[in-house]
Each structure stands twice: as C-alpha cells, then as structure tokens.
C-alpha atoms as a PDB file:
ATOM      1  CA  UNK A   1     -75.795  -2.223  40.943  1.00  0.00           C
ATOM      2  CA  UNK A   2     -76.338  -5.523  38.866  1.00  0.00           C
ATOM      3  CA  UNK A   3     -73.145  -7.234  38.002  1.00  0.00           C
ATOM      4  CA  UNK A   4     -73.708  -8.598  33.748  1.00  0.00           C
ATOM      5  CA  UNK A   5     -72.159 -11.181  32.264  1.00  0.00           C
ATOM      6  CA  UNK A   6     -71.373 -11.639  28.248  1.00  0.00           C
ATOM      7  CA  UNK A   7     -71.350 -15.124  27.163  1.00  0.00           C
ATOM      8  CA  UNK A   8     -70.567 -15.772  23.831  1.00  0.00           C
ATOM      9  CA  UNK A   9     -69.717 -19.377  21.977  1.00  0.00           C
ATOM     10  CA  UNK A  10     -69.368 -21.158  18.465  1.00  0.00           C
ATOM     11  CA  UNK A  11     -72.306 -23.152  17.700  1.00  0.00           C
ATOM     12  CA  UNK A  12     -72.990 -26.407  15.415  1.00  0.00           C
ATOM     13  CA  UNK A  13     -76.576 -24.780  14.986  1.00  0.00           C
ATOM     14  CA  UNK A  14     -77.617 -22.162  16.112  1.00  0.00           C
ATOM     15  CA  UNK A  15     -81.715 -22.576  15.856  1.00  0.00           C
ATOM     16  CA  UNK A  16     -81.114 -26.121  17.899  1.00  0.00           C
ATOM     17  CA  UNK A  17     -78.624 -23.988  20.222  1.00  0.00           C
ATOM     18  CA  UNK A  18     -81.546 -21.544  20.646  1.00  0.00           C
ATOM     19  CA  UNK A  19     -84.288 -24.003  21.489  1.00  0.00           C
ATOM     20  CA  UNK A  20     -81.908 -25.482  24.362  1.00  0.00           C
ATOM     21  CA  UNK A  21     -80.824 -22.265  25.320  1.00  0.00           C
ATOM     22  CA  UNK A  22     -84.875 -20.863  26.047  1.00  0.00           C
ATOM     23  CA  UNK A  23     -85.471 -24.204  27.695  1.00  0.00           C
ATOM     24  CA  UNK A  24     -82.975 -23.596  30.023  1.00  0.00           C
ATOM     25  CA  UNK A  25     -84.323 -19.918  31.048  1.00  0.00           C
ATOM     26  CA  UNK A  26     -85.736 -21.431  34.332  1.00  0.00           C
ATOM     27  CA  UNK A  27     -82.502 -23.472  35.327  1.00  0.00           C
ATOM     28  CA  UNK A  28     -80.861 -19.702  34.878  1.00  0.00           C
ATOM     29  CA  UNK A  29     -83.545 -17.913  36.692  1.00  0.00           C
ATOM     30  CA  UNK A  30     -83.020 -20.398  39.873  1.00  0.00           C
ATOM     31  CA  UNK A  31     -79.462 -19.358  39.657  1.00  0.00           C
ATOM     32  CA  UNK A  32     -80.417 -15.630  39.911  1.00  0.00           C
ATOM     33  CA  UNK A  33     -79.101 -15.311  36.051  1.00  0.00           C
ATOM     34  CA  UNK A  34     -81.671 -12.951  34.163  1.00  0.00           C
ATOM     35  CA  UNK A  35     -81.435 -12.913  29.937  1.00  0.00           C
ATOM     36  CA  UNK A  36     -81.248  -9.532  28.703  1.00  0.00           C
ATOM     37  CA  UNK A  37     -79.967 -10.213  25.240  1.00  0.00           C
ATOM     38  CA  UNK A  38     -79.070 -12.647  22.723  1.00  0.00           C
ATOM     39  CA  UNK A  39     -77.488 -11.972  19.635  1.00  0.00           C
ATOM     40  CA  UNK A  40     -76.639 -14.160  16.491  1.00  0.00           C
ATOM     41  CA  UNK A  41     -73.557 -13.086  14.663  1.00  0.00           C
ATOM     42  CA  UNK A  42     -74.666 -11.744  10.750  1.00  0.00           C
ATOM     43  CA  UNK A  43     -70.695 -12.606   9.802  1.00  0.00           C
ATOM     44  CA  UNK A  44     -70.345 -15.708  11.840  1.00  0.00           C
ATOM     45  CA  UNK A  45     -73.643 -17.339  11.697  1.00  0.00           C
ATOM     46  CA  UNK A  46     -73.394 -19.889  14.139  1.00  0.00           C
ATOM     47  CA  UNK A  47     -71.658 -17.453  16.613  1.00  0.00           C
ATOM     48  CA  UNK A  48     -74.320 -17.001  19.233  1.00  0.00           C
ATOM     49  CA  UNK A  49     -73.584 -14.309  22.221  1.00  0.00           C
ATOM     50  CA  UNK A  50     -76.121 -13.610  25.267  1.00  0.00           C
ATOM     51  CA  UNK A  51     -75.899 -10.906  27.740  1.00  0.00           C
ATOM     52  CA  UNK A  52     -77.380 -12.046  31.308  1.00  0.00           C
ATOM     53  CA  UNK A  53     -77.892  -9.636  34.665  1.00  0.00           C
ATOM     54  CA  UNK A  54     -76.364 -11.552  37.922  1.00  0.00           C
ATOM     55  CA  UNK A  55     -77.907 -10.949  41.436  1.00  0.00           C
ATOM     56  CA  UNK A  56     -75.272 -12.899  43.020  1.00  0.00           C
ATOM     57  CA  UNK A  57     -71.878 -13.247  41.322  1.00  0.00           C
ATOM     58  CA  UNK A  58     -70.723 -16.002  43.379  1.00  0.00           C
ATOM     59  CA  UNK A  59     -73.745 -17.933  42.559  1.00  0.00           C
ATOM     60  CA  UNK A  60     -73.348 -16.810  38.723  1.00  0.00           C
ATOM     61  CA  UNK A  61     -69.552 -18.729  38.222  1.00  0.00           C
ATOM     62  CA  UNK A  62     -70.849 -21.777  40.630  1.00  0.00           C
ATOM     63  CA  UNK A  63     -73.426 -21.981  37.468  1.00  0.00           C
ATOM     64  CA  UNK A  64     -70.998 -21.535  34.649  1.00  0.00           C
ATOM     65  CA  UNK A  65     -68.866 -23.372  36.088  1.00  0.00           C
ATOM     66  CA  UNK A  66     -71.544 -26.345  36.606  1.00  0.00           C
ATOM     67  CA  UNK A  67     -71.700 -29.507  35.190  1.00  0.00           C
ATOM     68  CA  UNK A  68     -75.344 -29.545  34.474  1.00  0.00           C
ATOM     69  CA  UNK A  69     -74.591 -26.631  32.194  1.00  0.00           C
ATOM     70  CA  UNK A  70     -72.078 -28.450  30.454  1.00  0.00           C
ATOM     71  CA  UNK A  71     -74.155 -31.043  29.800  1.00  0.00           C
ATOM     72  CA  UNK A  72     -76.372 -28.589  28.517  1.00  0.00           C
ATOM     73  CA  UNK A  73     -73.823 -26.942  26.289  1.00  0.00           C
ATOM     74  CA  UNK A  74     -73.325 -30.360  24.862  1.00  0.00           C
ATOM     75  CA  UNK A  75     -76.766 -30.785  24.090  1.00  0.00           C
ATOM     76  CA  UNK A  76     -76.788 -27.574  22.364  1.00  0.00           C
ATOM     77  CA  UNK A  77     -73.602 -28.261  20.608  1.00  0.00           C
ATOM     78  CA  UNK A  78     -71.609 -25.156  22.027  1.00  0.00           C
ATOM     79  CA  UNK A  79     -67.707 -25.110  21.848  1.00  0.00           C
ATOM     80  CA  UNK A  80     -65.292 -22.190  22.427  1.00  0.00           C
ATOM     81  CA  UNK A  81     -66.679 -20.299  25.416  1.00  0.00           C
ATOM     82  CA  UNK A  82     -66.254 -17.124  26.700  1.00  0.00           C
ATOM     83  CA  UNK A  83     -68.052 -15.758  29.307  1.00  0.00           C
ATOM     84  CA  UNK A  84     -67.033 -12.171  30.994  1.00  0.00           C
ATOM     85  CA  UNK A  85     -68.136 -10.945  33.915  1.00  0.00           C
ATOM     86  CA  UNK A  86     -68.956  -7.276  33.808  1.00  0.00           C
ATOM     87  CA  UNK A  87     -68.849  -5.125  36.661  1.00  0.00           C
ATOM     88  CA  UNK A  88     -70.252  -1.661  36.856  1.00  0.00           C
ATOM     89  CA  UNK A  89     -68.053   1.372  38.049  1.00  0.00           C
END
C-alpha cells in the first residue's frame, strides 16, 4: 500500500501559491510524489493544504527536505510547514 503525505502551510497568496504549486507537478512526479488533493481553507484563506501519494518514502523526505523545494516555497511565499507522513495499517 501507498504511503500519503498531508502538507499543509500559511500562504502570502494563495492564487500565486497555486500557480507555483501546478508548475511544480512534474518536479513532484520525478520524485514519485502524486497530487491527490488540494484544499484552500474557507476560515483561513490563505491556508493552503495538499494531500500527495508517495511510491518511495525515502525518496518523498529527500524531496521535502530539498533545497530546490525551498526555493520553491519561497517563490510561492509559503511559511509554517507541516507535512505528515501517513502510513496505512
């Protein structure tokens, strides 16, 4: 079974978040990251949270944990990360 993951983040906008975040779908895909879901937060409105299926969870944190993507989550003005990795049982 699929390991998931559940990013979520405060962002300074979330449209400009979202255009950075689809442009990035391929750099995700090459790390065997697959979108499932992305939410925006109807209380918080520049909350954003995204729900991604992991082939490899190794390869998944080396990717979070990248610097490319934080250059990326710079771009897209993200602060306050979370991500959770979520194992099935």
């Amino acid at each position: 079974m699929a390991t998931h993951v559940l990013w979520q983040a405060d962002v300074a906008d979330f449209n400009a978040w979202l255009q950075v975040f689809r442009e990035d779908r391929k750099m995700r895909e090459a790390s065997g990251i697959r979108d499932l879901h992305v939410w925006k937060d109807p209380d918080q409105r520049d909350h954003a949270v995204a729900m991604f299926e992991v082939a490899d969870l190794d390869r998944a944190r080396k990717f979070f944990d990248s610097e490319e993507l934080a250059m990326h989550h710079e771009r897209g003005g993200v602060a306050h990360i979370q991500v959770k990795l979520l194992e099935p049982v």
